[in-house]
Protein backbone atom coordinates (compact mmCIF):
# COMPACT_ATOMS: atom_id res chain seq x y z
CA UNK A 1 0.00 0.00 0.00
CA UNK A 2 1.33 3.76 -0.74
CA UNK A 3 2.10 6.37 2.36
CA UNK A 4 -0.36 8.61 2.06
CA UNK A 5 1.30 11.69 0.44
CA UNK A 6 1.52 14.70 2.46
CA UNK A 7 -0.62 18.15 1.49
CA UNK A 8 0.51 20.85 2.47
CA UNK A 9 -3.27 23.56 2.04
CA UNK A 10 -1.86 26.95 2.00
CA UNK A 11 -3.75 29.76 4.38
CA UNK A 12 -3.65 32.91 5.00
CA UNK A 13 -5.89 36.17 5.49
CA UNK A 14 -9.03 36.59 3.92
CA UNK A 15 -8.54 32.64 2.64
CA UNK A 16 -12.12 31.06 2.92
CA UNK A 17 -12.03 27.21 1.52
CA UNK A 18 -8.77 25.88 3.24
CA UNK A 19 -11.02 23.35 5.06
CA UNK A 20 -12.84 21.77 2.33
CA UNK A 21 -9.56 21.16 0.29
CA UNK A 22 -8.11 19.78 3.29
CA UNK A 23 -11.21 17.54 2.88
CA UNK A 24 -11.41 16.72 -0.18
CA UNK A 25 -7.71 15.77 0.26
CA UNK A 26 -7.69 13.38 3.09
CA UNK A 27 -11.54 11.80 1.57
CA UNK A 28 -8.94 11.52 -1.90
CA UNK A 29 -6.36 9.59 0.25
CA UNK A 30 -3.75 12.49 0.94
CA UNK A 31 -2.41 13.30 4.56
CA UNK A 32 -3.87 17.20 4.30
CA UNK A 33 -2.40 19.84 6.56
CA UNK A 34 -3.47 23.47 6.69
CA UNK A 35 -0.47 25.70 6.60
CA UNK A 36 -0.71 29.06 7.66
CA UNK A 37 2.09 31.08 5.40
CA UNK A 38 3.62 32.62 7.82
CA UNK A 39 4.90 29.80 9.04
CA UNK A 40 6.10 29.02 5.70
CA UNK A 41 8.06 32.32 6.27
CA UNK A 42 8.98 31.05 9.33
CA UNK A 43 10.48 28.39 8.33
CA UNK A 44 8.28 26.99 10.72
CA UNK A 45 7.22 24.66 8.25
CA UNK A 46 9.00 23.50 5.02
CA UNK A 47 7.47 23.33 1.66
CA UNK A 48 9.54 20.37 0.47
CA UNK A 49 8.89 18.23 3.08
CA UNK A 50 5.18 17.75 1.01
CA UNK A 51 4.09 16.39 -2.51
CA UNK A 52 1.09 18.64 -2.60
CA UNK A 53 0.46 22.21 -2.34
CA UNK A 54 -2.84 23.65 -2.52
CA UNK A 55 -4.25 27.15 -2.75
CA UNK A 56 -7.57 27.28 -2.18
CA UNK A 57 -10.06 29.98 -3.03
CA UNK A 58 -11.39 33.15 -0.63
CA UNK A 59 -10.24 36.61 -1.00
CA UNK A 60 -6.28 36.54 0.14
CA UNK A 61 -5.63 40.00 2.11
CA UNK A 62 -8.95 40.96 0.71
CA UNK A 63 -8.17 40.42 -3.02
CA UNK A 64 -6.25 44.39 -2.57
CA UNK A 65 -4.85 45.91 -5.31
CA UNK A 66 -6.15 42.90 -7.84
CA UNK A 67 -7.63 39.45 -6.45
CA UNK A 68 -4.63 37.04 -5.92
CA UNK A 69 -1.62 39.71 -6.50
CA UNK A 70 -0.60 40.30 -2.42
CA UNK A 71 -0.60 36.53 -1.60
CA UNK A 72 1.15 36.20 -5.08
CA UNK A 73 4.04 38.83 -4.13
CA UNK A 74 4.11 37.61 -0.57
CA UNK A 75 5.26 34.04 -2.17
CA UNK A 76 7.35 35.16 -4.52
CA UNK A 77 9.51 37.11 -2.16
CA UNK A 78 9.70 34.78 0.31
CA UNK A 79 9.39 31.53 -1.68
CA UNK A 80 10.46 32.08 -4.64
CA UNK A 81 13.54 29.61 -4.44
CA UNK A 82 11.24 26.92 -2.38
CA UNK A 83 8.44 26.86 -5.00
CA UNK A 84 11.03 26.25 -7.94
CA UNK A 85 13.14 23.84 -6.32
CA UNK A 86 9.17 22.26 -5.48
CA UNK A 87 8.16 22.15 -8.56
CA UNK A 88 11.36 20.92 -10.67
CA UNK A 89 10.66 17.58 -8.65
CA UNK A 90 9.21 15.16 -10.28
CA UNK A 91 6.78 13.82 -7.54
CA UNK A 92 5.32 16.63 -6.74
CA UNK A 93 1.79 18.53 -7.36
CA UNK A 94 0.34 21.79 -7.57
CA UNK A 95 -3.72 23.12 -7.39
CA UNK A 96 -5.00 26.34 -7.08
CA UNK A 97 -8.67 26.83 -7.13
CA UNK A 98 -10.24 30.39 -7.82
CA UNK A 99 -8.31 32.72 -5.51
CA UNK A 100 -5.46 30.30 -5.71
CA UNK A 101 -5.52 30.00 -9.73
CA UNK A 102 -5.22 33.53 -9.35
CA UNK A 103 -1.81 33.68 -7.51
CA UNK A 104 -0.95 30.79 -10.01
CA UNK A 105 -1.15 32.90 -12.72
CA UNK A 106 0.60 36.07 -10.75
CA UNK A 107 3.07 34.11 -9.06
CA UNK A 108 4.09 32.86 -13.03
CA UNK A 109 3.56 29.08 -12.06
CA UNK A 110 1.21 28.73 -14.99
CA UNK A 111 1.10 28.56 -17.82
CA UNK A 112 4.44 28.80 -18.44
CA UNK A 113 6.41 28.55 -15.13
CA UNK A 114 8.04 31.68 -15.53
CA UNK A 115 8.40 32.49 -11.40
CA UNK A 116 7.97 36.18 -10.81
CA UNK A 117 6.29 36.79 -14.57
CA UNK A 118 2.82 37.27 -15.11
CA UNK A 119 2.25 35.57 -19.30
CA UNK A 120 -1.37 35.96 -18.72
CA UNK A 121 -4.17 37.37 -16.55
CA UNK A 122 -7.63 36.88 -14.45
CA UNK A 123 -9.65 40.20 -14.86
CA UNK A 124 -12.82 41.73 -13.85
CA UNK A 125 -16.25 39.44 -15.25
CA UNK A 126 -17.73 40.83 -18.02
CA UNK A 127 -20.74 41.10 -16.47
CA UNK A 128 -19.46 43.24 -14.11
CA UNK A 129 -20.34 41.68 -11.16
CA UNK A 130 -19.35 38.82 -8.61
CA UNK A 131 -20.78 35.38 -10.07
CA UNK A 132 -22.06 32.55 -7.24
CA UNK A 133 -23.64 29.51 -9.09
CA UNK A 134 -23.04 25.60 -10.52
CA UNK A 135 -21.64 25.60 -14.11
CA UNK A 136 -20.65 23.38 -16.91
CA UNK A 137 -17.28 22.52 -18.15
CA UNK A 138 -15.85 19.83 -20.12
CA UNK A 139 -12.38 18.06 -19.42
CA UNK A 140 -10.00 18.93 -22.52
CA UNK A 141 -9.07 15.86 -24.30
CA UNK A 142 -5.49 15.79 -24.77
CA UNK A 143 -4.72 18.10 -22.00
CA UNK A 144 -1.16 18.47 -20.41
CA UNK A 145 -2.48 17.79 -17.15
CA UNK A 146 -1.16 15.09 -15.08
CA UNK A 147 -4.77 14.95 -12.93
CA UNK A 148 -7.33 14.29 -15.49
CA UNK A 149 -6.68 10.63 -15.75
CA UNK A 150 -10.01 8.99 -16.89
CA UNK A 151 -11.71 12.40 -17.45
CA UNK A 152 -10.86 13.22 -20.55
CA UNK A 153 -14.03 14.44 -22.71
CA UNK A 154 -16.67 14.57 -19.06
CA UNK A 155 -19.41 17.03 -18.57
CA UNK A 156 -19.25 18.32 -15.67
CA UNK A 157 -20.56 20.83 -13.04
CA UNK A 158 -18.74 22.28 -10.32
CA UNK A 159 -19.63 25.85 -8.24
CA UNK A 160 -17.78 28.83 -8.99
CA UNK A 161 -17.96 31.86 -7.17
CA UNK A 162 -15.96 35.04 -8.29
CA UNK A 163 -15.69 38.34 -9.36
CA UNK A 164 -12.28 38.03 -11.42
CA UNK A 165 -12.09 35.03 -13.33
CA UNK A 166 -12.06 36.47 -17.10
CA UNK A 167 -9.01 34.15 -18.52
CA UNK A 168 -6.82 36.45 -21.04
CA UNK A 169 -3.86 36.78 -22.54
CA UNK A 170 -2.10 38.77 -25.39
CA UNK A 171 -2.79 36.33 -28.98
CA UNK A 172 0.71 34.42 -28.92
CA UNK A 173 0.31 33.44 -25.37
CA UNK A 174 -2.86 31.97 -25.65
CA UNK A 175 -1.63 30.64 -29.22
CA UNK A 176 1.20 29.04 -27.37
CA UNK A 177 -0.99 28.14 -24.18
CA UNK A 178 -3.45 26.28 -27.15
CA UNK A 179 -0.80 25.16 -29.42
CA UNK A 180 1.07 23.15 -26.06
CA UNK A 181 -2.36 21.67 -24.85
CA UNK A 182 -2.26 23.50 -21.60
CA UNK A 183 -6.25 24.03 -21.76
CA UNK A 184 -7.47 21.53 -18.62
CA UNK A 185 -11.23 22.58 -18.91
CA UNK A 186 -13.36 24.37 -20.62
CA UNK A 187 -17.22 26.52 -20.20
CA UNK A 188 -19.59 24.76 -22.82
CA UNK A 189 -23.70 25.54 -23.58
CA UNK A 190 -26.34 22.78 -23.22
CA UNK A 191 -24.91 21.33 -26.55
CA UNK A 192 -21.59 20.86 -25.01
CA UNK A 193 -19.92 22.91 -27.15
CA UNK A 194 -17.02 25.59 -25.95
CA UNK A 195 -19.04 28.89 -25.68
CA UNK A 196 -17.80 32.63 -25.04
CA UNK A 197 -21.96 33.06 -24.83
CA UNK A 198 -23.55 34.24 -20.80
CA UNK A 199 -24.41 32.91 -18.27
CA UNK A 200 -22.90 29.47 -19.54
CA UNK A 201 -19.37 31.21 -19.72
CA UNK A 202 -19.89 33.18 -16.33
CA UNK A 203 -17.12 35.49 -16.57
CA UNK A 204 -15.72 36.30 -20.77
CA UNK A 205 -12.48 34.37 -20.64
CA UNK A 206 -10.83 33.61 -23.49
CA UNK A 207 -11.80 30.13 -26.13
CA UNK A 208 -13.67 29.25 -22.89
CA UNK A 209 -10.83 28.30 -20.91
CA UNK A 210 -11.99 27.37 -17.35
CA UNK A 211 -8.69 25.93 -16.01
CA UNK A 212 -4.84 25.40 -17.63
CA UNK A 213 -1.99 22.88 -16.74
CA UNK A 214 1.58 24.17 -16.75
CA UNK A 215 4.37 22.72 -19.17
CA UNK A 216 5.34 19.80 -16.78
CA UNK A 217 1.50 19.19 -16.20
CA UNK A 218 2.34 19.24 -12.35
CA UNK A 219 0.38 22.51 -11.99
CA UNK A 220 -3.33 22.87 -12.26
CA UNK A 221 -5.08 26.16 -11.89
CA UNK A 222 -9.00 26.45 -12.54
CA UNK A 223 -11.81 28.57 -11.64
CA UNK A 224 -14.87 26.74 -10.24
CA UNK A 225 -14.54 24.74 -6.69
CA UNK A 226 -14.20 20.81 -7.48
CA UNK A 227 -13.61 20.75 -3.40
CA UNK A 228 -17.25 21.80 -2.89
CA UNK A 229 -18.18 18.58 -4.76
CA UNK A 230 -16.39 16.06 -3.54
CA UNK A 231 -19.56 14.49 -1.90
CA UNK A 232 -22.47 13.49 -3.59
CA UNK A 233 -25.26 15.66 -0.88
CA UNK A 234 -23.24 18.80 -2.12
CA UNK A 235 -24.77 19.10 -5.08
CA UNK A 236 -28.68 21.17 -4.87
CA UNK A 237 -29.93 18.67 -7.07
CA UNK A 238 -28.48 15.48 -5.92
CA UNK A 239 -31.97 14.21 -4.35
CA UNK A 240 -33.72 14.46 -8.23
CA UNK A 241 -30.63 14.41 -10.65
CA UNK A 242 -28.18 11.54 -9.53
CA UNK A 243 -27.81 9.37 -12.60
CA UNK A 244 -25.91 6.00 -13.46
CA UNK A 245 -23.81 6.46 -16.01
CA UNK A 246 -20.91 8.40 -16.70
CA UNK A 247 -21.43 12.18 -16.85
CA UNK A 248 -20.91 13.01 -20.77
CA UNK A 249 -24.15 15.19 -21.34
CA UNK A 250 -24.81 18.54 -19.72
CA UNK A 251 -27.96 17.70 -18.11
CA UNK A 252 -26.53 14.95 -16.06
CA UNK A 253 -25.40 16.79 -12.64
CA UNK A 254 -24.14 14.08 -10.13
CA UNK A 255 -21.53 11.90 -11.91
CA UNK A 256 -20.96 8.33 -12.20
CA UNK A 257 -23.98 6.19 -10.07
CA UNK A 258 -24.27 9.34 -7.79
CA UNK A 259 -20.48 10.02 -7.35
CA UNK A 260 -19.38 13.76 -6.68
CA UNK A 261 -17.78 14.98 -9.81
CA UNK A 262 -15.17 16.96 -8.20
CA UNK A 263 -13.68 13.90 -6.14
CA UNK A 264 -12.06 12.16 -9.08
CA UNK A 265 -9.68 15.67 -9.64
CA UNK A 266 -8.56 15.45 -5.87
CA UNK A 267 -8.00 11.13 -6.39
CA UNK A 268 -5.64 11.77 -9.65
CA UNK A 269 -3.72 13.83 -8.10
CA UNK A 270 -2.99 12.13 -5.17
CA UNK A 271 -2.33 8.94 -8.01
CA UNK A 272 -0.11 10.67 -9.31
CA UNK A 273 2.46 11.63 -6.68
CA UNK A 274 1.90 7.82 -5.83
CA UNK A 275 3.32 6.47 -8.71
C-alpha cells in the first residue's frame, strides 16, 4: 500500500475554503495539513517536506490591489527559491482553485512557469459583477495535465464563485498556451460545445478556458470549486438528478452512479504523486 502523500493547504488572510480542500484531500487519500504562510516564512514549516500544495479559493488579504496579487508577491519574495526547487521535482503537485488559480497565474507558475512573470491574466467578469452559481465545463481531451486521468471528454458541473475570473492573454500566449495543450477545462452551452456566450461562460475568458496545466502538467489552476463537490449531498440537485452512467451530457449533474464529480480531480492527483 502507498504512504499517504503529504498536502501541504496553504492559508492565509481573507482565505475562505482551506477546510474543504483539506477535505477533499484526506476523503482523496492524501495526509492534508493546513499551513498558515507565515509559518512558511517562518520556516516553521518546510514546503519540500510535502508532494502537494494547494491554494484554495477566498479573498487573500482581501483580493487588494487585484484578487490574488498580495498573496502572489508575498510568495514570490519569500518563496520564490522553495516553490522552484518544489516544482522541478518530479513527484510533486500543484492546485489552485479560484483565488489560488489567481496567484498561479501572478506568481508565473502557470502557464508557463516563468516564477515572478505574469504571461497571462484573471480580470474583472464581463458582467461586471461577482458570479455565485453551478456551471458546466468539459475536461480537454489531450490536456497536459497530469490529474485528469479517466476524465478526458466529461461534462461536468462544479460551483464557482468570483468576481475576477475572465481568462486572457495577449494572442501568442494563448496561441502558445493552445498550441502546447495547456487548456485543462473548458465553459460549454447545453450542446456541449465551448461557448464565449452568458451565463454558460460566467465570466468572458478567453476560447472558454476554465482551467490550464503548466508545461510539466504538475500545476493545475481552474476557476470553479471541485472541493465543494467532492460528496455526492453537495450538489442542490443530488436528491432528483443523480444518474448512473458516466457524466458526458450537460444535463446529467451528479456523476458516475451518484459520485461527486469533483472527487475524481482530488484522487488523480494524489495517483499521481503515488506512482
Amino acid at each position: 500500500m502507498n504512504k499517504k502523500p503529504k498536502a501541504l493547504i496553504l492559508k492565509a488572510d481573507g482565505i475562505n475554503r482551506e477546510e474543504e480542500m483539506v477535505f477533499a484531500f484526506n476523503i482523496a487519500g492524501a495526509d492534508a495539513k493546513l499551513v498558515h504562510i507565515n509559518d512558511l516564512r517562518s520556516k516553521n514549516e518546510k514546503l519540500g517536506e510535502f508532494q502537494i500544495l494547494g491554494i484554495p479559493g477566498g479573498f487573500a488579504y482581501g483580493d487588494d490591489v487585484v484578487a490574488g496579487k498580495v498573496l502572489a508577491v508575498e510568495m514570490i519574495s519569500y518563496l520564490g527559491e522553495e516553490l522552484r526547487k518544489f516544482v522541478e521535482r518530479s513527484n510533486t503537485a500543484i492546485i489552485g482553485v479560484c483565488n489560488g488559480f489567481q496567484v498561479l497565474i501572478r506568481t508565473g507558475l502557470v502557464p508557463f512557469g516563468n516564477v515572478g512573470n505574469m504571461d497571462a491574466t484573471l480580470t474583472n467578469n464581463d458582467s461586471g459583477h461577482f458570479e455565485c452559481r453551478w456551471i458546466r465545463v468539459k475536461v480537454e481531451k489531450g490536456s497536459k495535465s497530469n490529474f485528469l486521468t479517466g476524465m478526458e471528454n466529461e461534462i461536468i458541473w462544479y460551483p464557482v464563485a468570483h468576481g475576477e475570473g475572465k481568462f486572457f492573454a495577449r494572442p501568442n500566449v494563448l496561441s502558445q498556451i493552445e498550441k502546447d495543450n495547456l487548456v485543462a477545462f473548458r465553459y460549454v452551452d447545453e450542446k456541449g460545445l465551448p461557448t464565449q456566450k452568458y451565463p454558460d461562460n460566467p465570466n468572458g475568458s478567453i476560447n472558454a478556458i476554465v482551467g490550464i496545466s503548466d508545461e510539466t502538467g504538475r500545476v493545475l489552476g481552474l476557476m470553479p470549486h471541485p472541493e465543494c463537490f467532492v460528496r455526492i449531498e453537495q450538489h442542490p440537485n443530488w436528491r432528483r438528478e443523480a444518474v448512473k452512467k458516466p457524466a458526458r451530457h450537460a444535463s446529467q449533474l451528479a456523476g458516475v452512479a451518484g459520485r461527486p464529480q469533483g472527487l475524481p480531480l482530488f484522487e488523480n492527483i494524489v495517483d499521481f504523486v503515488n506512482q
